[in-house]
N, C-alpha and C. Protein backbone atom coordinates (compact mmCIF):
# COMPACT_ATOMS: atom_id res chain seq x y z
N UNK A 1 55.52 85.89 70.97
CA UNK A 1 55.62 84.80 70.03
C UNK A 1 54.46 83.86 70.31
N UNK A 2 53.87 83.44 69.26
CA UNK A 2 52.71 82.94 69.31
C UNK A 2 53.05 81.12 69.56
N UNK A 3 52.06 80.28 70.10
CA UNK A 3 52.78 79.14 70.29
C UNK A 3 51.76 78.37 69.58
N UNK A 4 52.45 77.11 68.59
CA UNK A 4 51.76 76.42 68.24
C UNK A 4 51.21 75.13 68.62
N UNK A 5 50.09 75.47 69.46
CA UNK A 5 49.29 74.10 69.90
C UNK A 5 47.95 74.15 69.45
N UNK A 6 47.48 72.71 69.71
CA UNK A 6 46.75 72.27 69.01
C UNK A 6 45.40 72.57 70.64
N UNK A 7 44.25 72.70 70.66
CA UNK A 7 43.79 72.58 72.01
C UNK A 7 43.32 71.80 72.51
N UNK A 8 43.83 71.63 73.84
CA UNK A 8 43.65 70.93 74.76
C UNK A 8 45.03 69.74 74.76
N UNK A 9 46.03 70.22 73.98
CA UNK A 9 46.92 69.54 74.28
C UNK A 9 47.98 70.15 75.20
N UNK A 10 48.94 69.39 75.74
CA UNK A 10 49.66 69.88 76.36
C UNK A 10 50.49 70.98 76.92
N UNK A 11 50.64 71.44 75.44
CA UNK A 11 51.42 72.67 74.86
C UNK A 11 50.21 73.45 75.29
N UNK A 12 49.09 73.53 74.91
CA UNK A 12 48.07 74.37 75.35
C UNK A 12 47.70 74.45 76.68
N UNK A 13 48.03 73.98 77.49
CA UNK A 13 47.42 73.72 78.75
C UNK A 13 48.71 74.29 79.82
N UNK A 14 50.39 74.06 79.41
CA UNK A 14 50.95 74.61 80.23
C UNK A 14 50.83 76.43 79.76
N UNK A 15 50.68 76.75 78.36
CA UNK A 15 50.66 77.73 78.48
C UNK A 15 49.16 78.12 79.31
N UNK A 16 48.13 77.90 79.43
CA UNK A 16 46.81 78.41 79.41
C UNK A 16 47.59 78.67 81.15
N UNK A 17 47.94 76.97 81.77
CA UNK A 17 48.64 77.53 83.20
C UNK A 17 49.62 78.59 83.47
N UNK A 18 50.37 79.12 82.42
CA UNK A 18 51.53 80.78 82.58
C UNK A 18 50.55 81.38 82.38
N UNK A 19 49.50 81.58 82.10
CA UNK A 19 48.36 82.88 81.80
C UNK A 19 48.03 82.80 83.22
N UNK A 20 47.48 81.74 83.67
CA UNK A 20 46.81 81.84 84.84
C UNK A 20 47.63 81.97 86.19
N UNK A 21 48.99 82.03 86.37
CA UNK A 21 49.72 82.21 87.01
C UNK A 21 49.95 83.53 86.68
N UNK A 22 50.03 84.44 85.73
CA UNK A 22 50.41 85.52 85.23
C UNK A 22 49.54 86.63 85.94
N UNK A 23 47.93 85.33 86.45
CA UNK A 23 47.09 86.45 86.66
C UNK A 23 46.85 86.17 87.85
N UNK A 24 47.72 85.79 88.71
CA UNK A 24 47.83 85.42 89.85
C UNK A 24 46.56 84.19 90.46
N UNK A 25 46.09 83.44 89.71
CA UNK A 25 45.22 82.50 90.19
C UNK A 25 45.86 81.31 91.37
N UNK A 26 45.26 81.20 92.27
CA UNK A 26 45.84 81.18 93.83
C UNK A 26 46.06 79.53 93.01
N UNK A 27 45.77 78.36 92.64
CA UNK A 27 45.99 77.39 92.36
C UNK A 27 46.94 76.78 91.05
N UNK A 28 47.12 77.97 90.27
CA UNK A 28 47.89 77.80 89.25
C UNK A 28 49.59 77.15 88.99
N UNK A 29 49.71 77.88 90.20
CA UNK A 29 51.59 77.16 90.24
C UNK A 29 51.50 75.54 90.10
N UNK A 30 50.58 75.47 91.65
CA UNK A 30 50.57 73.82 91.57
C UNK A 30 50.31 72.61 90.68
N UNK A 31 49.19 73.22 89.75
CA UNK A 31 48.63 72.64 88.50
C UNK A 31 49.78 72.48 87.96
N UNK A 32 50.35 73.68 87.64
CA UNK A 32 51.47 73.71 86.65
C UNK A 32 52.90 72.93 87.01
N UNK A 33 53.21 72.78 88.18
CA UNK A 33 54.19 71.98 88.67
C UNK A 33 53.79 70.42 88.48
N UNK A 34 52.18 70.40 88.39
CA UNK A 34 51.73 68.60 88.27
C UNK A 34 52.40 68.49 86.64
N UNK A 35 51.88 69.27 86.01
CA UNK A 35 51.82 69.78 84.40
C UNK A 35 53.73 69.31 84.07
N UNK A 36 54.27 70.27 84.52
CA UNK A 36 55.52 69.86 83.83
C UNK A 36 56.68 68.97 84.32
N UNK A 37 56.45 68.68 85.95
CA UNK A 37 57.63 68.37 86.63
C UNK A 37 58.16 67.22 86.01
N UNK A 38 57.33 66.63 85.38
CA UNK A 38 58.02 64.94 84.73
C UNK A 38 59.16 65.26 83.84
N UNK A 39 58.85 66.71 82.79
CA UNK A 39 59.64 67.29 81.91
C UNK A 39 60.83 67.85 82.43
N UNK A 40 60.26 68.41 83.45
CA UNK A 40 61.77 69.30 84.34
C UNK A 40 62.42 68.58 84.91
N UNK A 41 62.39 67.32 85.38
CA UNK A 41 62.70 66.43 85.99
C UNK A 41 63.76 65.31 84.96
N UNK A 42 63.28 65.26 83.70
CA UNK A 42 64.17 64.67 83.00
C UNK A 42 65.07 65.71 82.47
N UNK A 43 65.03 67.07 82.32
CA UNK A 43 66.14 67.68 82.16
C UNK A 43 67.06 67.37 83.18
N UNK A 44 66.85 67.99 84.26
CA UNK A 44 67.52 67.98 85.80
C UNK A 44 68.63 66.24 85.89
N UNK A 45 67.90 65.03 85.55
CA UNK A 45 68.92 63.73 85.51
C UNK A 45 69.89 63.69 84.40
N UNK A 46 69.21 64.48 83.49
CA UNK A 46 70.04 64.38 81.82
C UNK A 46 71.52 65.60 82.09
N UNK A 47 71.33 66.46 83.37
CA UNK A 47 72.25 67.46 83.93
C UNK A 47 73.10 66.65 85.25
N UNK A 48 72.45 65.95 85.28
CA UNK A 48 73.26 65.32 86.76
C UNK A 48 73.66 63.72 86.50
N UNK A 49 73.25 63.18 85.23
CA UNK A 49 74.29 62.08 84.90
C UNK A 49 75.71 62.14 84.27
N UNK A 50 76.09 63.90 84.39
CA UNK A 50 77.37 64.33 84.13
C UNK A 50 78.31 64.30 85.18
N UNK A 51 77.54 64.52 86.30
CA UNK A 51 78.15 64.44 87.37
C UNK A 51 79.03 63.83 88.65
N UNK A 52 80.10 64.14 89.34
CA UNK A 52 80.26 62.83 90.25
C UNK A 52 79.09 62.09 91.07
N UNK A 53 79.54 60.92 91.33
CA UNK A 53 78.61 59.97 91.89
C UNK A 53 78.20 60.45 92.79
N UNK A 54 79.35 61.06 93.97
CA UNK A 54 78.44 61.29 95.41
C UNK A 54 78.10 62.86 95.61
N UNK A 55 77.75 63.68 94.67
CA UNK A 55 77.02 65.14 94.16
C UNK A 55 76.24 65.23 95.38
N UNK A 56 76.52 66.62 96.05
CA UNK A 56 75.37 66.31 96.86
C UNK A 56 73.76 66.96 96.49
N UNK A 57 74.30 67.25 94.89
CA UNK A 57 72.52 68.02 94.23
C UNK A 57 71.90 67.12 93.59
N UNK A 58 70.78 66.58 94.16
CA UNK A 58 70.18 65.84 93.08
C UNK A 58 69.10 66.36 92.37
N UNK A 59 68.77 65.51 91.14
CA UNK A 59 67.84 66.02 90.04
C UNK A 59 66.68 66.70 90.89
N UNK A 60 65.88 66.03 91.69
CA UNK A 60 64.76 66.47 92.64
C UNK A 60 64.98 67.90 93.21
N UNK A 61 65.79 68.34 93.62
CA UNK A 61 66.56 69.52 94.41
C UNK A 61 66.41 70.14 93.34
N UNK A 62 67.02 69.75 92.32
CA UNK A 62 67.61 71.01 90.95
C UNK A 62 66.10 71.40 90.51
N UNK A 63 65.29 70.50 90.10
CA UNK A 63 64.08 70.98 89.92
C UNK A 63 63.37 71.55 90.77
N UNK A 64 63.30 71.38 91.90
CA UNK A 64 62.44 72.27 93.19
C UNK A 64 63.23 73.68 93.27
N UNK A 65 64.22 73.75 93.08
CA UNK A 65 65.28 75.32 93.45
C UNK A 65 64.77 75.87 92.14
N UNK A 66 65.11 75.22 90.74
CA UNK A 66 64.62 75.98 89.88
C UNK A 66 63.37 76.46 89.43
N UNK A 67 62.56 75.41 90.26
CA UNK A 67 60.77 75.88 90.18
C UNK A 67 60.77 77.13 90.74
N UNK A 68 61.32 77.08 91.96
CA UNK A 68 60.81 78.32 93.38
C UNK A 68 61.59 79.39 92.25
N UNK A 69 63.11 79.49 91.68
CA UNK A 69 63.50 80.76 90.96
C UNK A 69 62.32 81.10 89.76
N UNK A 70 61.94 79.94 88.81
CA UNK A 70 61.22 80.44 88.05
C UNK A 70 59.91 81.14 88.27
N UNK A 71 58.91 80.86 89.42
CA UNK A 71 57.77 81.21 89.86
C UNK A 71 57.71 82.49 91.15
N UNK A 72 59.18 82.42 91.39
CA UNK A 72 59.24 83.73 92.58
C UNK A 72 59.05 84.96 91.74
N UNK A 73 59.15 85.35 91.02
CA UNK A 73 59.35 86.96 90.63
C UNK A 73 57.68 86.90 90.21
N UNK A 74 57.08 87.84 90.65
CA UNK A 74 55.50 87.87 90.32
C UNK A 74 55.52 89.00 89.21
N UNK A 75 56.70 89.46 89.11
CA UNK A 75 56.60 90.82 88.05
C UNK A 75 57.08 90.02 86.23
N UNK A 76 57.61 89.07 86.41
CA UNK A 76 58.02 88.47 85.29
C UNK A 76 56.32 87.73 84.59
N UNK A 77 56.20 88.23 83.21
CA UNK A 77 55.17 88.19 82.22
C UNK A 77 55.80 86.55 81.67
N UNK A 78 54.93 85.54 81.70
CA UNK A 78 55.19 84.40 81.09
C UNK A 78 54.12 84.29 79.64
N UNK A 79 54.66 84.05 78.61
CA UNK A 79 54.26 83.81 77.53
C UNK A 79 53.81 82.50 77.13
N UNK A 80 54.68 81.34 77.09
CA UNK A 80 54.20 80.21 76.56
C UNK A 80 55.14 78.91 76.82
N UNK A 81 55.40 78.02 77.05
CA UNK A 81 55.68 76.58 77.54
C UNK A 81 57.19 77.13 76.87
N UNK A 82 57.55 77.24 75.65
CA UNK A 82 58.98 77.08 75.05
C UNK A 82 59.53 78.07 75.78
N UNK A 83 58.81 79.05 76.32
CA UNK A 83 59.76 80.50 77.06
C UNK A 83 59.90 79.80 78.43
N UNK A 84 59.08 79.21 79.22
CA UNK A 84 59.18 78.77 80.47
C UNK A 84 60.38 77.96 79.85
N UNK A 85 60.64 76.56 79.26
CA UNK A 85 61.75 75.94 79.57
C UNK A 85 62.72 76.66 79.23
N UNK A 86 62.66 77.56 77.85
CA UNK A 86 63.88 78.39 77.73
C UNK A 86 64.44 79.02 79.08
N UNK A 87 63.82 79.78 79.76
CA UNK A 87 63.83 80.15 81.63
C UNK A 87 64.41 79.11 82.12
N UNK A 88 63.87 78.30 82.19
CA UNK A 88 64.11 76.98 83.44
C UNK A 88 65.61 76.97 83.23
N UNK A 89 66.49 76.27 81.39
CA UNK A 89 67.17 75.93 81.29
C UNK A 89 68.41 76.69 81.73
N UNK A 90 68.28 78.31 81.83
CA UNK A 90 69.02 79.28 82.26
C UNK A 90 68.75 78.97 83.97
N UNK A 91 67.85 78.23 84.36
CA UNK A 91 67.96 78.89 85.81
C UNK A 91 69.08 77.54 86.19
N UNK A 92 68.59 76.63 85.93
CA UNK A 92 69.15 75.02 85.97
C UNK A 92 71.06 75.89 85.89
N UNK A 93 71.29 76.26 85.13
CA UNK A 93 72.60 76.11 84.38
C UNK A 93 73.23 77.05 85.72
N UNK A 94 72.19 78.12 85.72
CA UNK A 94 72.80 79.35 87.47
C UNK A 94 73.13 78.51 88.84
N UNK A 95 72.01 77.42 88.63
CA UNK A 95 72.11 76.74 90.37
C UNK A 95 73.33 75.62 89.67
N UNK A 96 73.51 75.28 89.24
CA UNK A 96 74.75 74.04 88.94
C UNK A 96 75.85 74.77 88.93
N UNK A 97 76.27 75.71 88.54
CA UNK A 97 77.47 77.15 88.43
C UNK A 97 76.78 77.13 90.07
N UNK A 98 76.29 77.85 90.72
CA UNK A 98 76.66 78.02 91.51
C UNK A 98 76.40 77.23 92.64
N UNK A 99 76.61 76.35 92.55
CA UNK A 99 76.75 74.99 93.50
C UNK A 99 78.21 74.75 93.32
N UNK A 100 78.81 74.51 92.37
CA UNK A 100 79.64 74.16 91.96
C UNK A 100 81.12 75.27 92.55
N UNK A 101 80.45 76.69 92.62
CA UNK A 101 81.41 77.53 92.99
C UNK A 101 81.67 77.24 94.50
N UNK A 102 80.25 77.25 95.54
CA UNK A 102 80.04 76.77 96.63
C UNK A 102 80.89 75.74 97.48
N UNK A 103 81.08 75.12 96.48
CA UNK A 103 81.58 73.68 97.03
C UNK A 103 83.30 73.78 96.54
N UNK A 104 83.87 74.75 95.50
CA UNK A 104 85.31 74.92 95.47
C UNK A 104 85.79 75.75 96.27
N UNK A 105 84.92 76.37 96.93
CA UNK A 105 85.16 78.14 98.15
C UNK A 105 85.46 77.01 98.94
N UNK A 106 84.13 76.30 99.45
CA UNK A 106 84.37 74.93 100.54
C UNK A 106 85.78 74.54 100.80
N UNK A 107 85.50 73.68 99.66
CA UNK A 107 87.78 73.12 99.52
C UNK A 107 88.38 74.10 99.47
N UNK A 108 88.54 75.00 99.37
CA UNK A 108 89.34 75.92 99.33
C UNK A 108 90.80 75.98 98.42
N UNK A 109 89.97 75.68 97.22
CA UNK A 109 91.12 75.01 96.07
C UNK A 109 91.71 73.62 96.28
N UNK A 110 90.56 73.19 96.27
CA UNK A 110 90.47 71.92 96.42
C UNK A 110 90.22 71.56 94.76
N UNK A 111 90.25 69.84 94.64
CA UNK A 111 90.47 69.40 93.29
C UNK A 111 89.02 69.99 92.87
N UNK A 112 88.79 70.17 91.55
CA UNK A 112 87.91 70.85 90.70
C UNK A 112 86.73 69.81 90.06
N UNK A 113 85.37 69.87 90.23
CA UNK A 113 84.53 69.10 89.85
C UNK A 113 84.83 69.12 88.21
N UNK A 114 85.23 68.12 87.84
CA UNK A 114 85.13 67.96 86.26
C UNK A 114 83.59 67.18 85.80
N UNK A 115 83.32 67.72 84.73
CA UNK A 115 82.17 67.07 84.17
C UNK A 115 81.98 67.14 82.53
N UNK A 116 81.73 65.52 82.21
CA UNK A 116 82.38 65.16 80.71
C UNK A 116 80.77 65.70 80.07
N UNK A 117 81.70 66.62 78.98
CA UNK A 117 80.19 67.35 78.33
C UNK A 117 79.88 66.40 76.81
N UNK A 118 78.74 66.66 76.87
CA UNK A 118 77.79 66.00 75.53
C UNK A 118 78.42 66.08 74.92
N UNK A 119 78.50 64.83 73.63
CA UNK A 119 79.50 64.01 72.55
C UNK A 119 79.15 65.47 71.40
N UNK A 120 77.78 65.88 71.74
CA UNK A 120 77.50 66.62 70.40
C UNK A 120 77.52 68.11 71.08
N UNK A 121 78.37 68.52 72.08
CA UNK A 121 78.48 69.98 72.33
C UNK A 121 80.12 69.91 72.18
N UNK A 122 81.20 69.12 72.42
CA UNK A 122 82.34 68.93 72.08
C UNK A 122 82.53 67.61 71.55
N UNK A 123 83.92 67.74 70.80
CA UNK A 123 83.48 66.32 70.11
C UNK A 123 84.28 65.74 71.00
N UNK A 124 84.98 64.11 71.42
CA UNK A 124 85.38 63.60 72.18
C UNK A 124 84.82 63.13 73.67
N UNK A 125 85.72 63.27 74.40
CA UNK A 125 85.12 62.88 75.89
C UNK A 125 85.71 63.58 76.37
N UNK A 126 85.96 64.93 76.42
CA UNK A 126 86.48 66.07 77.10
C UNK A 126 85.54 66.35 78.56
N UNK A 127 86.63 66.87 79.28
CA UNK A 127 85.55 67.21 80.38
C UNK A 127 85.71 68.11 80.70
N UNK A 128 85.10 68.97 81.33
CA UNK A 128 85.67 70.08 82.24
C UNK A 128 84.81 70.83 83.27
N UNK A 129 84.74 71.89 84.03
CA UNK A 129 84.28 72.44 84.87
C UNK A 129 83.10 73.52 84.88
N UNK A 130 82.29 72.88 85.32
CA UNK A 130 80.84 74.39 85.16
C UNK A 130 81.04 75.52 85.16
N UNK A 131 82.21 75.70 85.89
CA UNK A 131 82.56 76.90 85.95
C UNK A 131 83.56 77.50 84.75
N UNK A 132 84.37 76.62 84.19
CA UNK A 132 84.91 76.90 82.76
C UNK A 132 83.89 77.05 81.59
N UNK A 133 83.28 76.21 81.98
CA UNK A 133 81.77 76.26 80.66
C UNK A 133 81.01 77.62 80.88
N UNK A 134 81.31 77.77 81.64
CA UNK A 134 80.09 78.98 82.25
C UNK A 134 81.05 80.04 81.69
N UNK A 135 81.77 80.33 82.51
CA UNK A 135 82.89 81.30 81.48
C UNK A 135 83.05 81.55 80.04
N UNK A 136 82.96 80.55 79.70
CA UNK A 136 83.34 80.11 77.57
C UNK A 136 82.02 80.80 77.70
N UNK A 137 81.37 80.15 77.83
CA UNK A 137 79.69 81.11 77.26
C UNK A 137 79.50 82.64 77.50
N UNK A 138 80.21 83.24 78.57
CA UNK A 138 79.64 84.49 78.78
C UNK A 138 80.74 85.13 77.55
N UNK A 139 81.85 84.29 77.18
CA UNK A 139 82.55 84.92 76.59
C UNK A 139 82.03 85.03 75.01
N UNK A 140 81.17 83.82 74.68
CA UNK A 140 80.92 83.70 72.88
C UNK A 140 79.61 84.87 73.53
N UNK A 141 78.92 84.87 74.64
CA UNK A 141 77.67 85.91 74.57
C UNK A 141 78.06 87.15 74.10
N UNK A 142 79.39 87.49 74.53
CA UNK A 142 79.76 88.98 74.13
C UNK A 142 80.02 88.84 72.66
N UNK A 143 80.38 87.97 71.85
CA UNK A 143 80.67 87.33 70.36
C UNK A 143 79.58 87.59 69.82
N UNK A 144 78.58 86.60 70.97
CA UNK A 144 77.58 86.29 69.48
C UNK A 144 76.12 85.79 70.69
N UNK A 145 75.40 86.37 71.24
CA UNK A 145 74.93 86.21 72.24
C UNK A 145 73.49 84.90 72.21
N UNK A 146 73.17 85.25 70.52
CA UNK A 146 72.11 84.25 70.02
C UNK A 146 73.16 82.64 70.39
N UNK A 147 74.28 82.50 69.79
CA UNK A 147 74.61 81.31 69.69
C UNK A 147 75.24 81.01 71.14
N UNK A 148 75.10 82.02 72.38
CA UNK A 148 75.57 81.42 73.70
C UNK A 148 73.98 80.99 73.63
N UNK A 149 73.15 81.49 73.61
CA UNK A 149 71.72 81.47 74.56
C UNK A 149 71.12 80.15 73.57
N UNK A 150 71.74 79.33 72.56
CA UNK A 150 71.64 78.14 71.71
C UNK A 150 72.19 76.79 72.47
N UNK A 151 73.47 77.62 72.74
CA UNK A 151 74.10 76.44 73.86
C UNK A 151 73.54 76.30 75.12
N UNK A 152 73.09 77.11 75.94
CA UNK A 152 72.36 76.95 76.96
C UNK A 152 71.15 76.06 77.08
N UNK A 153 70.33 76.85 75.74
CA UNK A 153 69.26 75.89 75.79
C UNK A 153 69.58 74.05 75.30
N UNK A 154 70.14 74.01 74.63
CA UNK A 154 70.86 72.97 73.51
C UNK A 154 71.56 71.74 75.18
N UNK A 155 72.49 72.40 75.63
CA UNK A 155 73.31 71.86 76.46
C UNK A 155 72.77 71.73 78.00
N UNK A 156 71.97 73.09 78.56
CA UNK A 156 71.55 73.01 79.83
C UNK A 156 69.98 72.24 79.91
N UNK A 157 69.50 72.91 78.87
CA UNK A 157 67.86 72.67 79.07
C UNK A 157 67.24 71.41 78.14
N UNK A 158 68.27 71.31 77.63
CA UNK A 158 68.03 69.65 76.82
C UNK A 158 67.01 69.86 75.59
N UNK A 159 67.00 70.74 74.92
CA UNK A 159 65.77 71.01 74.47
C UNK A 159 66.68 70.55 73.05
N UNK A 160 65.77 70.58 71.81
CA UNK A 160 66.20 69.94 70.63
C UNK A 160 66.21 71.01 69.70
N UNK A 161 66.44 71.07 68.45
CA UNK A 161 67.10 71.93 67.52
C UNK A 161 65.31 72.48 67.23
N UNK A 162 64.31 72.06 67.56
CA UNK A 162 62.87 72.52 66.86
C UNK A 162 63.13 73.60 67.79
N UNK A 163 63.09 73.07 69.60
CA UNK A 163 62.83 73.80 70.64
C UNK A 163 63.34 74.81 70.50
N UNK A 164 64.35 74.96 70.45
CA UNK A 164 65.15 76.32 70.52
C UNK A 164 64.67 77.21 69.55
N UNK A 165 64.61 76.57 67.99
CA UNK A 165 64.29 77.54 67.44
C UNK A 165 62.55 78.54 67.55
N UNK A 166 61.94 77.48 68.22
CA UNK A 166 60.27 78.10 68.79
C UNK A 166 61.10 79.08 70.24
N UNK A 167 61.91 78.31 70.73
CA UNK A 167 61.57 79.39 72.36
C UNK A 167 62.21 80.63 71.51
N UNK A 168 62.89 80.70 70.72
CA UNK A 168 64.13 81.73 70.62
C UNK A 168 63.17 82.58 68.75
N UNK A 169 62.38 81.95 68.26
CA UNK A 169 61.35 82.71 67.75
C UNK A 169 62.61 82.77 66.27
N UNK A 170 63.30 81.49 65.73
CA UNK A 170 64.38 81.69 64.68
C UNK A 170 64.14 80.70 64.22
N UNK A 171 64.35 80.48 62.86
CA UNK A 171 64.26 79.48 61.88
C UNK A 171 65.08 78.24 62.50
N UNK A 172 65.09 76.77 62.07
CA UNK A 172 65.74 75.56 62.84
C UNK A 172 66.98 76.07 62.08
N UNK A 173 67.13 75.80 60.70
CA UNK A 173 67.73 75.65 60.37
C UNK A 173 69.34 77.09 60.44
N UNK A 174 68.73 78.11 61.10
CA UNK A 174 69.62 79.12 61.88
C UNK A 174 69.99 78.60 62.86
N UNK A 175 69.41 77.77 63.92
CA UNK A 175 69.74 76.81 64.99
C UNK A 175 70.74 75.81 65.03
N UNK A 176 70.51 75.38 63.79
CA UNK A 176 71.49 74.10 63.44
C UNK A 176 73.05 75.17 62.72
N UNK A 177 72.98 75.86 62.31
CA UNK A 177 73.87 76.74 61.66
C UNK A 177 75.17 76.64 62.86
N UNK A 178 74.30 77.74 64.23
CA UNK A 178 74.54 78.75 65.06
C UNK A 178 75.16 76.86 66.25
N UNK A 179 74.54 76.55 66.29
CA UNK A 179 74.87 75.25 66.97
C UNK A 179 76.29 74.60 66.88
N UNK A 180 76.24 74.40 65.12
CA UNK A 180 77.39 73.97 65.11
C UNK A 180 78.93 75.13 64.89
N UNK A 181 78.72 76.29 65.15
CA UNK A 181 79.55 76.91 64.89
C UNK A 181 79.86 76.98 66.83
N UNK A 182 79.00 77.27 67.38
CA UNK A 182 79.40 77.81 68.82
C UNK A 182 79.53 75.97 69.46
N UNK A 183 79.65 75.30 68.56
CA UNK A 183 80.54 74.09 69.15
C UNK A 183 81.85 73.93 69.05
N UNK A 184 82.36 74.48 67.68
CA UNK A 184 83.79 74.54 67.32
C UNK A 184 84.22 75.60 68.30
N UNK A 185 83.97 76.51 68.00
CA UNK A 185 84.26 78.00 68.87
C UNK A 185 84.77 77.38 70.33
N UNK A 186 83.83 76.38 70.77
CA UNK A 186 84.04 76.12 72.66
C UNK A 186 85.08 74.80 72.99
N UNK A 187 85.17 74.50 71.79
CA UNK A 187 85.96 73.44 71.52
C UNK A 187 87.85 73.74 71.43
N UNK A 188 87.69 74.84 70.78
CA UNK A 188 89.19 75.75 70.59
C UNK A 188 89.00 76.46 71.90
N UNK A 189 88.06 76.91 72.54
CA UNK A 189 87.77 77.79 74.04
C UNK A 189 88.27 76.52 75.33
N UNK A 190 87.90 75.07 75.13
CA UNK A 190 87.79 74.34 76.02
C UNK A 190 88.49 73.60 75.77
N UNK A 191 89.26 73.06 74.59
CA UNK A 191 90.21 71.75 74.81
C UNK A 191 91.85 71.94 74.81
């Protein structure tokens, strides 16, 4: 999927950095970590102002764990800035699930981290567990796998109804469709 930037803008420059990481250029990660971390970094608080107060993951952590997952595999082909965050937002959503599992093994059925999800992914102030959310999704993936991998990006990776439809290579307005249907769906799944 081809990406639309203009050059020398931003969009052009993290991708030009996945090329050059792609081709193993010994300085490229780092560039690219100067390049986006401000971005990954406001996902990562916009994921952890759901959270209890004394969490012991913070935004900083979530972004450094998910950098090292996204940049460890040297065999993975990076395409362009909307596929990297599309990535990120899946990796973000794995380390919070599994932090979250970590720490209920810990207690050992101990009380359950609740966390009140976005006004516009359920309606109300419902809350519930990463690990219930995580579940509902693998379950609409077997449904309908475009409109789990909508919520992910939508809900984990913070990205907006354009984003998704560039990382995911689909019209917005299929986005906005698929959005609001796999909200009702998680809503009858989750409340």
């Amino acid at each position: 999927m081809a990406e639309a930037a203009e050059p020398g803008s931003r969009n052009d420059g993290v991708t030009r950095l996945l090329a050059d990481l792609n081709a193993g250029t010994p300085e490229a990660e780092e560039r690219l970590i100067r390049l986006i971390y401000g971005e990954l970094h406001e996902i990562a608080e916009r994921q952890m102002r759901a959270e209890r107060p004394d969490h012991t993951l913070q935004p900083t952590l979530l972004v450094n764990e998910a950098f090292l997952r996204l940049t460890a595999s040297k065999t993975f082909t990076w395409q362009n800035r909307a596929q990297f965050f599309g990535v990120a937002a899946q990796a973000m959503r794995r380390i919070l699930v599994d932090h979250s599992r970590r720490r209920r093994t810990a207690k050992r059925g101990g009380s359950e981290r609740r966390v009140p999800l976005d006004a516009n992914l359920v309606a109300g102030n419902a809350e519930l567990d990463f690990e219930d959310l995580n579940e509902a999704l693998n379950r609409l993936a077997e449904l309908d796998a475009r409109q789990a991998r909508i919520v992910e990006l939508r809900y984990f990776g913070g990205l907006t109804i354009e984003e998704v439809a560039e990382v995911m290579g689909i019209a917005a307005s299929t986005v906005k469709r698929d959005w609001q249907f796999a909200k009702a769906w998680l809503k009858t799944q989750l409340g």
